[in-house]
N, C-alpha and C. Protein backbone atom coordinates (compact mmCIF):
# COMPACT_ATOMS: atom_id res chain seq x y z
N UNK A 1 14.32 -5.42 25.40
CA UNK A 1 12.97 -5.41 24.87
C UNK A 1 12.02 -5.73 26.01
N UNK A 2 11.07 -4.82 26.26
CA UNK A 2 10.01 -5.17 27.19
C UNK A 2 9.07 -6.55 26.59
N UNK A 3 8.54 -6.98 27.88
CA UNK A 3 7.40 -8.47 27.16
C UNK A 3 6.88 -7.79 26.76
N UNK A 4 5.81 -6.74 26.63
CA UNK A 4 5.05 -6.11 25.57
C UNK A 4 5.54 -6.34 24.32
N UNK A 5 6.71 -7.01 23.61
CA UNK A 5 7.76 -6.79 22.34
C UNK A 5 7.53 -5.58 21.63
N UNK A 6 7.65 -4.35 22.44
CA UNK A 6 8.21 -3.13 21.87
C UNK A 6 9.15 -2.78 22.13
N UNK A 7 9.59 -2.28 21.40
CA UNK A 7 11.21 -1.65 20.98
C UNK A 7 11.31 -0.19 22.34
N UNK A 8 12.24 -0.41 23.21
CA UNK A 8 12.29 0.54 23.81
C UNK A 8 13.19 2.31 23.05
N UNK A 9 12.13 3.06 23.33
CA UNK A 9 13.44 4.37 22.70
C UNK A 9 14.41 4.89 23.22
N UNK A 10 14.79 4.99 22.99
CA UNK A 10 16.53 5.47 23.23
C UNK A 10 16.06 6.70 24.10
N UNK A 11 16.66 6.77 25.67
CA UNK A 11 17.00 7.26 26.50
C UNK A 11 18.07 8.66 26.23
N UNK A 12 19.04 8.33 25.52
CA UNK A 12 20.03 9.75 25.65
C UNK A 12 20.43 10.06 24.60
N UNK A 13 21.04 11.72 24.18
CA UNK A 13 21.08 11.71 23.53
C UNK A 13 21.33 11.31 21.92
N UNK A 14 20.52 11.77 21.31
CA UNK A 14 20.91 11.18 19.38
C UNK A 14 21.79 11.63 18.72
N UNK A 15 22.54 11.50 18.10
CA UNK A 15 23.52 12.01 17.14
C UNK A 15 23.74 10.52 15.67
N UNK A 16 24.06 11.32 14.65
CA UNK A 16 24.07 10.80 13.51
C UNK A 16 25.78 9.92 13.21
N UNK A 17 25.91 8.95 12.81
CA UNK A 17 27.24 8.61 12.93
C UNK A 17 27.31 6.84 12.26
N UNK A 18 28.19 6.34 12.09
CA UNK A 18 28.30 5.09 11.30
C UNK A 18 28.51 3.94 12.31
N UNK A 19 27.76 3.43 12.72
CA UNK A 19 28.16 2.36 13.79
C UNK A 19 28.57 1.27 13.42
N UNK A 20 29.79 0.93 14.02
CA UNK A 20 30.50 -0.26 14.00
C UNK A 20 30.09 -1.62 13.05
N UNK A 21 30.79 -2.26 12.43
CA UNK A 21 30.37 -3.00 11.15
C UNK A 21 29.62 -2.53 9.94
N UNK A 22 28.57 -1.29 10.55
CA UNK A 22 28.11 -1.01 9.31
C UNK A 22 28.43 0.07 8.42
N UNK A 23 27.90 0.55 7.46
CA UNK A 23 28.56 1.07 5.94
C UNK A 23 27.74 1.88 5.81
N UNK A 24 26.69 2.52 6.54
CA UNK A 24 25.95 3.77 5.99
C UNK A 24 25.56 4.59 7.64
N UNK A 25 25.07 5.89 7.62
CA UNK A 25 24.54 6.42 8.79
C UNK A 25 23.92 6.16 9.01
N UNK A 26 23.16 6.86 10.54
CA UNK A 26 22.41 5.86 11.40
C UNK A 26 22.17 7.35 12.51
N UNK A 27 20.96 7.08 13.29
CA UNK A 27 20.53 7.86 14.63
C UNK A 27 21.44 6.96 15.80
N UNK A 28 22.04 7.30 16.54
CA UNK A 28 22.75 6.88 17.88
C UNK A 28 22.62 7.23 19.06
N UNK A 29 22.38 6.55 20.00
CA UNK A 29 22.59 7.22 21.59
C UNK A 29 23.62 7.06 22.02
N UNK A 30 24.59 7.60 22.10
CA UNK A 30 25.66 8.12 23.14
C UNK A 30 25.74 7.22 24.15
N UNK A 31 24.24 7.47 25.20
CA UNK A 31 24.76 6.66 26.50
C UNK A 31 24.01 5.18 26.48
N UNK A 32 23.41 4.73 25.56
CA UNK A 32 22.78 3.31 25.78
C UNK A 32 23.35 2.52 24.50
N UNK A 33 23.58 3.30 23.47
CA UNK A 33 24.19 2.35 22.18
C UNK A 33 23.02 2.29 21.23
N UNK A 34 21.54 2.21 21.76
CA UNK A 34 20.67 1.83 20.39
C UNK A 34 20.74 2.67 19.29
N UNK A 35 20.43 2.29 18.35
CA UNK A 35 20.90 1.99 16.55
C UNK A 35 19.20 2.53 16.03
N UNK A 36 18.45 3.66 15.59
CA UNK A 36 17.70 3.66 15.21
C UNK A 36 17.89 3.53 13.38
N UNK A 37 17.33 2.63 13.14
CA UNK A 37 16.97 2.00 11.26
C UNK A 37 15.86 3.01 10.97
N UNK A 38 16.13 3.52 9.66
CA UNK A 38 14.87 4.31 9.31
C UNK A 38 15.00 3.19 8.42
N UNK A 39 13.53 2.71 7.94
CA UNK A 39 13.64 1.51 6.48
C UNK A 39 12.26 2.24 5.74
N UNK A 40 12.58 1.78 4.18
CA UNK A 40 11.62 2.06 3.93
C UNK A 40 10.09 1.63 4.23
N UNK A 41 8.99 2.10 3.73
CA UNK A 41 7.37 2.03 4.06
C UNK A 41 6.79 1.11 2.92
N UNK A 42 5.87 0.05 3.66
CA UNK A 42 5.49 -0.84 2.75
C UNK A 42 4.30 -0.35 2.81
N UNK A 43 3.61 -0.50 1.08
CA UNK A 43 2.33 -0.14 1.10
C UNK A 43 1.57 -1.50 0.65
N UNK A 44 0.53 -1.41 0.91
CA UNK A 44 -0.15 -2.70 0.23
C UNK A 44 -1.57 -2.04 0.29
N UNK A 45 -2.12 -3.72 -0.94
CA UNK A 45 -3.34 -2.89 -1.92
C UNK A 45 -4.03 -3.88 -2.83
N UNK A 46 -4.84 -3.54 -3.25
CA UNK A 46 -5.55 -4.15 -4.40
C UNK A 46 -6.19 -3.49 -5.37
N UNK A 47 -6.02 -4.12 -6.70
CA UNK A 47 -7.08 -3.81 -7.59
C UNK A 47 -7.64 -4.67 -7.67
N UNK A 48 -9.36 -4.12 -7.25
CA UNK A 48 -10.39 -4.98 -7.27
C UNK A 48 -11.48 -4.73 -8.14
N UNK A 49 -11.78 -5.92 -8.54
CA UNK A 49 -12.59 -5.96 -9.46
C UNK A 49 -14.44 -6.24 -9.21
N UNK A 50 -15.23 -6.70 -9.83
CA UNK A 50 -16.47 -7.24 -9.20
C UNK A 50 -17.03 -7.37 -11.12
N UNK A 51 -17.34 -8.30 -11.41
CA UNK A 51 -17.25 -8.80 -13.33
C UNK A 51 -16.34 -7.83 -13.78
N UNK A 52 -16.47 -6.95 -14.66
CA UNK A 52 -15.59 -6.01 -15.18
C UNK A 52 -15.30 -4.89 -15.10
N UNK A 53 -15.68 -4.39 -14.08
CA UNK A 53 -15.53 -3.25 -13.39
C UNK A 53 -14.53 -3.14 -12.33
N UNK A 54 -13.91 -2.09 -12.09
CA UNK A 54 -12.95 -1.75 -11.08
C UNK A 54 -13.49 -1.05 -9.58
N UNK A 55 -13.46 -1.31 -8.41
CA UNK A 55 -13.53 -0.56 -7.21
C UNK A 55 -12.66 0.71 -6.96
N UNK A 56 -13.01 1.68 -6.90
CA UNK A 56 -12.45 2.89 -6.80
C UNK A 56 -13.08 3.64 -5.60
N UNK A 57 -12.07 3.94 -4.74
CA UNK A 57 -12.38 5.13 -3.68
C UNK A 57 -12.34 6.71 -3.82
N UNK A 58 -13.39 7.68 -3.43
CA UNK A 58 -12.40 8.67 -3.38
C UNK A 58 -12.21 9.12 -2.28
N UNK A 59 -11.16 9.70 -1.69
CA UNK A 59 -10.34 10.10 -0.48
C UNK A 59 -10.06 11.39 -0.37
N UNK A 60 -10.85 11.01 1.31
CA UNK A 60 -11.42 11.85 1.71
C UNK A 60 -10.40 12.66 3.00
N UNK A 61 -8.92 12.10 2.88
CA UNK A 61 -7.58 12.66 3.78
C UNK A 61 -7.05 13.13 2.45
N UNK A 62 -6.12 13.72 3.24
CA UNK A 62 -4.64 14.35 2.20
C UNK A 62 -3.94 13.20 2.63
N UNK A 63 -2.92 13.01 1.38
CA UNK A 63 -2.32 13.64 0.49
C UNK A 63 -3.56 13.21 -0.60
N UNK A 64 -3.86 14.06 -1.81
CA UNK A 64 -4.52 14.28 -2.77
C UNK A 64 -5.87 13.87 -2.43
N UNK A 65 -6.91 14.80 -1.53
CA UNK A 65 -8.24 14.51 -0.80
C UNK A 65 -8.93 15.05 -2.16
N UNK A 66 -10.02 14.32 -2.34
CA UNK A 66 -11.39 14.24 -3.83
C UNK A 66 -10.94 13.52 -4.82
N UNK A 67 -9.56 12.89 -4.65
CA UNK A 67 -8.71 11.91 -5.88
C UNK A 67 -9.24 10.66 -5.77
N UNK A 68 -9.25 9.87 -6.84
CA UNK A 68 -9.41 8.27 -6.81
C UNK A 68 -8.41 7.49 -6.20
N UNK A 69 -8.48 6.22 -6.32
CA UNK A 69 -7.54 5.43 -5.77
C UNK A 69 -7.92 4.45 -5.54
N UNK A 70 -6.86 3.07 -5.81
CA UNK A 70 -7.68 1.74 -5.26
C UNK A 70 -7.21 1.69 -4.01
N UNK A 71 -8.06 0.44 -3.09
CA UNK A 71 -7.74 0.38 -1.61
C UNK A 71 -6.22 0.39 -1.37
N UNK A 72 -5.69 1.25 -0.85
CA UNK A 72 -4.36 0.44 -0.46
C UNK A 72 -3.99 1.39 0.72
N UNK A 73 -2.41 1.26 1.58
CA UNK A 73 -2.02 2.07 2.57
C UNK A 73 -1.19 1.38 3.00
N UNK A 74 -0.68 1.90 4.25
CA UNK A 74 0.77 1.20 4.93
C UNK A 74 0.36 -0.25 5.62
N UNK A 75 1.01 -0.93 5.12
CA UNK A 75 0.94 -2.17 6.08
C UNK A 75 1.26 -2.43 7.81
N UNK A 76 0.77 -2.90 8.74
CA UNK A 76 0.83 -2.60 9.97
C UNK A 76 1.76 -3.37 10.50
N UNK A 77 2.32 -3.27 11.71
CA UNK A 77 3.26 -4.38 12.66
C UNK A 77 2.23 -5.61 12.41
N UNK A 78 3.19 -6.48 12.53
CA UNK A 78 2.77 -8.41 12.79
C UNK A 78 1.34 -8.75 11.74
N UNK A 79 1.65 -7.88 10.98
CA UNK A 79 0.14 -7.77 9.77
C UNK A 79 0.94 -8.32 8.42
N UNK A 80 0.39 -9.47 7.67
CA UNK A 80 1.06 -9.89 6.64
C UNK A 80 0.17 -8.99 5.33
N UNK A 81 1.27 -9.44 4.54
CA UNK A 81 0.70 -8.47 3.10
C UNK A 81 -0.54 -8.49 2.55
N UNK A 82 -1.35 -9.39 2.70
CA UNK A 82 -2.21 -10.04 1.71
C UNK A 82 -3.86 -9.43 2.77
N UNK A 83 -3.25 -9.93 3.96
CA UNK A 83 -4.16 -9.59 5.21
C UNK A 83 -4.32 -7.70 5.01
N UNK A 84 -3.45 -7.52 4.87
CA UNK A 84 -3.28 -5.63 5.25
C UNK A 84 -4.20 -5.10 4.03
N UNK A 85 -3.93 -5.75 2.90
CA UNK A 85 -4.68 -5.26 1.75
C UNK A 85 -6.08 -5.75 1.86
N UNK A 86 -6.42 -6.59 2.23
CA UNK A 86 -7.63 -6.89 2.87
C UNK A 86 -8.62 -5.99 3.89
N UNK A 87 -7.53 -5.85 5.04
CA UNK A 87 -8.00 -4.72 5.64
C UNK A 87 -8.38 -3.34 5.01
N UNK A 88 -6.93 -3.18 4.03
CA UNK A 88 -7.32 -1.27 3.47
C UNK A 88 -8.80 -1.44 2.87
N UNK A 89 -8.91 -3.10 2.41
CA UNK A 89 -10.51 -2.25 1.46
C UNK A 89 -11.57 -2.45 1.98
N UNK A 90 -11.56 -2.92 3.40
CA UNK A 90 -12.69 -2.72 4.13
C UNK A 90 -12.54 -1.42 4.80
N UNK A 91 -11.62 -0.46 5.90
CA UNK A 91 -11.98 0.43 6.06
C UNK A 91 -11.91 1.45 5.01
N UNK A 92 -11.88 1.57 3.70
CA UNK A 92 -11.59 2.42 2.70
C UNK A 92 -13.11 2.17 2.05
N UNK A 93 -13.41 1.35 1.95
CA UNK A 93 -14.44 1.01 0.93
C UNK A 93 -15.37 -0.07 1.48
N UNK A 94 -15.43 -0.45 2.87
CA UNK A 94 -16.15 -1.37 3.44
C UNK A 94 -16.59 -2.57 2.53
N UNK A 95 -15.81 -3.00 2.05
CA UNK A 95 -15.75 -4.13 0.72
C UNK A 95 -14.97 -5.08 1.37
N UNK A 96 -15.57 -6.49 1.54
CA UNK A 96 -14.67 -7.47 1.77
C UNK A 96 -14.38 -8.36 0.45
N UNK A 97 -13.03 -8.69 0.44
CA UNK A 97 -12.56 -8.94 -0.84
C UNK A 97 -11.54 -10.28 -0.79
N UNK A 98 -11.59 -11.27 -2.04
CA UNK A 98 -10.70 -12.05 -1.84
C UNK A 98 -9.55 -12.02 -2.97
N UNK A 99 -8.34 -12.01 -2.46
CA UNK A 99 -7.23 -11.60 -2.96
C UNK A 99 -7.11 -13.23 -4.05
N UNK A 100 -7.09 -12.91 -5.36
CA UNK A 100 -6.41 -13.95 -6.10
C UNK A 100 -5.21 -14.41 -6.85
N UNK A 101 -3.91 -13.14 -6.05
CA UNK A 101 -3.09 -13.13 -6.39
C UNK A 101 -2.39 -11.92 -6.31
N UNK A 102 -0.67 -12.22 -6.12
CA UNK A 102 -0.02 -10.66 -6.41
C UNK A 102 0.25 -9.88 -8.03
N UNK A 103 -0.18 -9.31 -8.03
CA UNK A 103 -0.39 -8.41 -9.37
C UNK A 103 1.44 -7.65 -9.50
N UNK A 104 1.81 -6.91 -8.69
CA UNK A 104 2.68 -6.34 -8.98
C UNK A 104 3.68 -5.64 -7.46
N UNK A 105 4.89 -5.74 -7.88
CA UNK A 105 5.97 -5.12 -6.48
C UNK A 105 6.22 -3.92 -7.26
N UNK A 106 5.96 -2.70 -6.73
CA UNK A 106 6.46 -1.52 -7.17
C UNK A 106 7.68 -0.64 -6.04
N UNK A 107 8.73 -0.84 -6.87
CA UNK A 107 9.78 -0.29 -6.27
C UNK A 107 9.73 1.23 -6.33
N UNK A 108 10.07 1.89 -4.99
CA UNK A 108 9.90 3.65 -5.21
C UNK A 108 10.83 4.24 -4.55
N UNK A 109 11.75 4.29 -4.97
CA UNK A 109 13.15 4.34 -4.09
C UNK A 109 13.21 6.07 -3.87
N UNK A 110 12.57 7.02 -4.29
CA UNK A 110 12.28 8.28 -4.11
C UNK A 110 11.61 8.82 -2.89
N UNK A 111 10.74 7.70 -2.50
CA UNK A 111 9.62 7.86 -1.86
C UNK A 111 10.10 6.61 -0.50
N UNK A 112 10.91 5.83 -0.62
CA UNK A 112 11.59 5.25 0.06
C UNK A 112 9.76 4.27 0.35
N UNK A 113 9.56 3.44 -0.48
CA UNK A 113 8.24 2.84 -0.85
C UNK A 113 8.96 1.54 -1.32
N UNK A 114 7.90 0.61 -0.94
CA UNK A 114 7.47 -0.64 -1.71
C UNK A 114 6.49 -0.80 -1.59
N UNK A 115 5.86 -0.94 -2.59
CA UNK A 115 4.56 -1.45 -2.86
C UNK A 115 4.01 -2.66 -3.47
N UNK A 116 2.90 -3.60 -2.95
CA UNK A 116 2.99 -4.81 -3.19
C UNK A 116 1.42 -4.40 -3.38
N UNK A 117 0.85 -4.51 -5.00
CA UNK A 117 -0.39 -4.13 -5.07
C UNK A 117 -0.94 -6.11 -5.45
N UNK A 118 -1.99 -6.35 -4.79
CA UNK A 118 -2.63 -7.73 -5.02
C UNK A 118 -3.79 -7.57 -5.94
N UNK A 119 -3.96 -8.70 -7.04
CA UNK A 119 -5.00 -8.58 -7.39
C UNK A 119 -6.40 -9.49 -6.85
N UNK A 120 -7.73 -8.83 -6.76
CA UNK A 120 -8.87 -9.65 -5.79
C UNK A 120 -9.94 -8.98 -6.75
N UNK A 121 -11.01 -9.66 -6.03
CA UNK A 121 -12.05 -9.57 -6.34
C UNK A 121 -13.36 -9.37 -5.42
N UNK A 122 -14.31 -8.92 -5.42
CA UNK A 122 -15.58 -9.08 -4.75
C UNK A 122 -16.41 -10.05 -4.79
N UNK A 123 -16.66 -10.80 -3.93
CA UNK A 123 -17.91 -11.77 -3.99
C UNK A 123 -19.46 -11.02 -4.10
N UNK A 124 -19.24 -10.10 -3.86
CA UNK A 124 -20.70 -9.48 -4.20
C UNK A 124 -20.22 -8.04 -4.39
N UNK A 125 -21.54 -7.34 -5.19
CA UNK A 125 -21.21 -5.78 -5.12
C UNK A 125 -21.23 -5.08 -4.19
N UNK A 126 -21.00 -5.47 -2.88
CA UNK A 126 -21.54 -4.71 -1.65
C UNK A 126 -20.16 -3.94 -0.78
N UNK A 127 -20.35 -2.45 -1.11
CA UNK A 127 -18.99 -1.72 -0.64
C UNK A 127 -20.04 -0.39 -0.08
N UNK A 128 -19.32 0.37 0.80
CA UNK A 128 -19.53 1.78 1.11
C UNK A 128 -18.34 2.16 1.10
N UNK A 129 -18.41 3.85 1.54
CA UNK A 129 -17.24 4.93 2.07
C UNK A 129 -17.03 4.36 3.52
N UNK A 130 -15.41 4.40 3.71
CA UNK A 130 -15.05 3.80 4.86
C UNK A 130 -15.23 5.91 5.55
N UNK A 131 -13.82 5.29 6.23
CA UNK A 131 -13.50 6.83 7.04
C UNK A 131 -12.37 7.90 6.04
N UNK A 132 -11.65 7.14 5.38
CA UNK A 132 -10.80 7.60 4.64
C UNK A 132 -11.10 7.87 3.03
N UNK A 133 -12.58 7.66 3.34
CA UNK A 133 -13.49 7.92 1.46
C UNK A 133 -14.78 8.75 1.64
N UNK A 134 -14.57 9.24 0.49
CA UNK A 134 -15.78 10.26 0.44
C UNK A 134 -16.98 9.61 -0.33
N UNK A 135 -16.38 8.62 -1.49
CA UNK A 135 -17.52 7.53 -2.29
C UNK A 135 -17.15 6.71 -2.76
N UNK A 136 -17.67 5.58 -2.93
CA UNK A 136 -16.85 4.39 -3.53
C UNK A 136 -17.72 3.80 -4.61
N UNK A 137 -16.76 3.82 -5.64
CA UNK A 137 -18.00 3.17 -6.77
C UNK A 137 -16.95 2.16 -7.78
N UNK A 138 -17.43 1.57 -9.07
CA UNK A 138 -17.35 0.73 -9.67
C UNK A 138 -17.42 1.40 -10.81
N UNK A 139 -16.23 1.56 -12.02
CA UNK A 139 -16.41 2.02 -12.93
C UNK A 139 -15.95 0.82 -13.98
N UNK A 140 -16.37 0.55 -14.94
CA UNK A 140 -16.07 0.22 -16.10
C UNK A 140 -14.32 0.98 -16.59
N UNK A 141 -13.92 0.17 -17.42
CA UNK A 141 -12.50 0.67 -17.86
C UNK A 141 -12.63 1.90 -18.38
N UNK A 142 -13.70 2.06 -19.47
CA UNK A 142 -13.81 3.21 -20.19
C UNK A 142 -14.27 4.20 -19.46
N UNK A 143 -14.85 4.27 -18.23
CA UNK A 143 -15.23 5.48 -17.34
C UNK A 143 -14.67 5.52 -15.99
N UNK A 144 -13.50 5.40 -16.12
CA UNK A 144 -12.26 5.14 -14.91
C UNK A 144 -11.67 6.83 -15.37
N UNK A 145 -12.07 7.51 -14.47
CA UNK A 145 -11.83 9.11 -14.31
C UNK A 145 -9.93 9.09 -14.14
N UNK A 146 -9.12 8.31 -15.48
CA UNK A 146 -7.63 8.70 -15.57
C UNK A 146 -7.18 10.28 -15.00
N UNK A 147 -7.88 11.32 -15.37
CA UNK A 147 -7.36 12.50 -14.79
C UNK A 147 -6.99 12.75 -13.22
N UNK A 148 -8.64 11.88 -12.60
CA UNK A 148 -8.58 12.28 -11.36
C UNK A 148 -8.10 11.27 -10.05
N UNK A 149 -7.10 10.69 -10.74
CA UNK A 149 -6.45 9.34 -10.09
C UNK A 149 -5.81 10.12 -9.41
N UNK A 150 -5.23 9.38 -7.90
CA UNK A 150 -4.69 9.87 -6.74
C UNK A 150 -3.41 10.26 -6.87
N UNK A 151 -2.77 9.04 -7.58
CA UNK A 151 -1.23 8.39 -7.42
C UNK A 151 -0.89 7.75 -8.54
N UNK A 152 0.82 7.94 -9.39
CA UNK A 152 0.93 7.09 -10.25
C UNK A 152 0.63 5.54 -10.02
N UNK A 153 1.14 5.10 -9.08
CA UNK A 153 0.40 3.61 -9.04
C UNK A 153 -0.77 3.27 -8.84
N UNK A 154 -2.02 4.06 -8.82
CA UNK A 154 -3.10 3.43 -9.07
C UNK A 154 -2.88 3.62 -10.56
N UNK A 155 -2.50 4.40 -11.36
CA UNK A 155 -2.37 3.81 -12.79
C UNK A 155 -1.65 2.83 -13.39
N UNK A 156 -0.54 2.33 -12.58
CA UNK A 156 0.14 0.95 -13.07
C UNK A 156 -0.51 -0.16 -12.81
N UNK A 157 -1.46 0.21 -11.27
CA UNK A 157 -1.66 -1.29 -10.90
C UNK A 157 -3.08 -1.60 -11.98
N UNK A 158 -3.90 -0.57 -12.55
CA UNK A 158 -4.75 -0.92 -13.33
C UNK A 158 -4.38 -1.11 -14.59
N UNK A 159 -3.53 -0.72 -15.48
CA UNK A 159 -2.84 -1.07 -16.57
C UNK A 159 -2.28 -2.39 -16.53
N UNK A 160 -1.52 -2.49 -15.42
CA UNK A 160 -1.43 -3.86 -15.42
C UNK A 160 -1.93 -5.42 -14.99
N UNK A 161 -2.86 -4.63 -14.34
CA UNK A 161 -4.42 -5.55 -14.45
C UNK A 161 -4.84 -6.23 -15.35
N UNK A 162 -5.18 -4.94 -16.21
CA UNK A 162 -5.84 -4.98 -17.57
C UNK A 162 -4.95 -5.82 -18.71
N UNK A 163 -3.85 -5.53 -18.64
CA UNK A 163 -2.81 -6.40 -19.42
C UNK A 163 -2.68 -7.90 -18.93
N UNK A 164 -2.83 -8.48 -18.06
CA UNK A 164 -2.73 -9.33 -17.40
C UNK A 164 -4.09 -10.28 -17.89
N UNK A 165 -5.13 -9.47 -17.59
CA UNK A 165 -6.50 -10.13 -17.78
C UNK A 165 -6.42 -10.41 -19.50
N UNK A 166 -5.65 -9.80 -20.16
CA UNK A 166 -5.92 -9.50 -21.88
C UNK A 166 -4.92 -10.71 -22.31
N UNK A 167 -3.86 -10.85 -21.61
CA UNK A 167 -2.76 -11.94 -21.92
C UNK A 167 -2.86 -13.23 -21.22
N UNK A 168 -3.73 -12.97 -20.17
CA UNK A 168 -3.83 -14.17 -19.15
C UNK A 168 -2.51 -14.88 -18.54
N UNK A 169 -1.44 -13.73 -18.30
CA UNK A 169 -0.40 -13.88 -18.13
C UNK A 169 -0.58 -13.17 -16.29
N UNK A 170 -0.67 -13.83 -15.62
CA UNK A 170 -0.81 -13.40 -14.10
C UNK A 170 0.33 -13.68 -13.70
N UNK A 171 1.51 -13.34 -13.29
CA UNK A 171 2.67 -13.57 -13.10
C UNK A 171 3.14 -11.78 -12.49
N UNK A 172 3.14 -12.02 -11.66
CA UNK A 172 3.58 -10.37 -11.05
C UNK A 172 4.49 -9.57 -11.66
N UNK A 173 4.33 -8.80 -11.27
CA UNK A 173 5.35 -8.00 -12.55
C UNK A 173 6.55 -7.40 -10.92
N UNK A 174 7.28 -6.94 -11.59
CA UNK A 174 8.28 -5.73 -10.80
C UNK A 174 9.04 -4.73 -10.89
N UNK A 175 9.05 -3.42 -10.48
CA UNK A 175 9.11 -2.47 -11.83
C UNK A 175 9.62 -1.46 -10.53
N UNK A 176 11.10 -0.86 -10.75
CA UNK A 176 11.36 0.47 -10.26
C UNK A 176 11.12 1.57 -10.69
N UNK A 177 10.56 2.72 -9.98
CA UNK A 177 9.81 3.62 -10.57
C UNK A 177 10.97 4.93 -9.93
């Protein structure tokens, strides 16, 4: 490992094969030995609120560009969960937000995903379009555009928002999808 602590890449050739002690395949180099791990992608996120209304982006990249969505995205190196979701909803929605908890772990073993959506809130109404939004607004439950949602989990993590707030049962949920 260089002091930079990055992972150096493998020098020679790759080939696919089961390396020693372990029980599943793997990328290999031949002439140095390193072991490339594909693992799955953590996403992180929030549903945010501001009184009773929800923060909603719409997005303005693919995958599904003019769709809704709450802040969320891949979590970064040496970036903790809570922090990363923090981050997505400032450059998504230039909204700084305080997280009051984890809402839900969504397992996505299809998608080779975890998702750790937090629930937060706004201290004030004050959001724009980051780089990755085309508009960001605040809808009420009843005018939350269900059709034009991005992703099934922006519909779990608001369902189960909403269930949460109705039972006052905040206790994360965890759910393979």
């Amino acid at each position: 490992m260089a002091e930079t602590g990055k992972i150096a890449a493998p020098q020679g050739p790759i080939h696919r094969a089961i390396p020693e002690g372990d029980n599943r395949e793997r990328l290999l180099c031949r002439d140095c030995g390193f072991i490339h791990y594909q693992n799955p992608k953590i996403v992180v996120g929030a549903v945010v609120t501001w009184r009773e209304e929800f923060l909603l982006c719409r997005r303005a990249i693919e995958p599904r560009r003019g769709y809704w969505t709450m802040p969320a995205g891949y979590l970064e190196l040496n970036e903790g969960a809570s922090a990363g979701a923090m981050r997505e909803a400032w450059e998504e929605a230039r909204a700084r937000i305080a997280v009051d908890g984890l809402l839900a772990i969504y397992d996505v073993p299809r998608l080779s995903q975890i998702q750790l959506i937090y629930r937060a809130h706004l201290d004030a109404p004050e959001f724009a379009p980051g780089e990755e939004s085309l508009e960001v607004r605040l809808y009420g439950w009843d005018e939350i555009p269900w059709t034009e949602l991005a992703f099934p989990s922006v519909h779990w993590g608001l369902k189960h928002h909403r269930e949460s707030a109705a039972t006052g049962d905040f206790a994360a949920r965890s759910q393979t999808f």
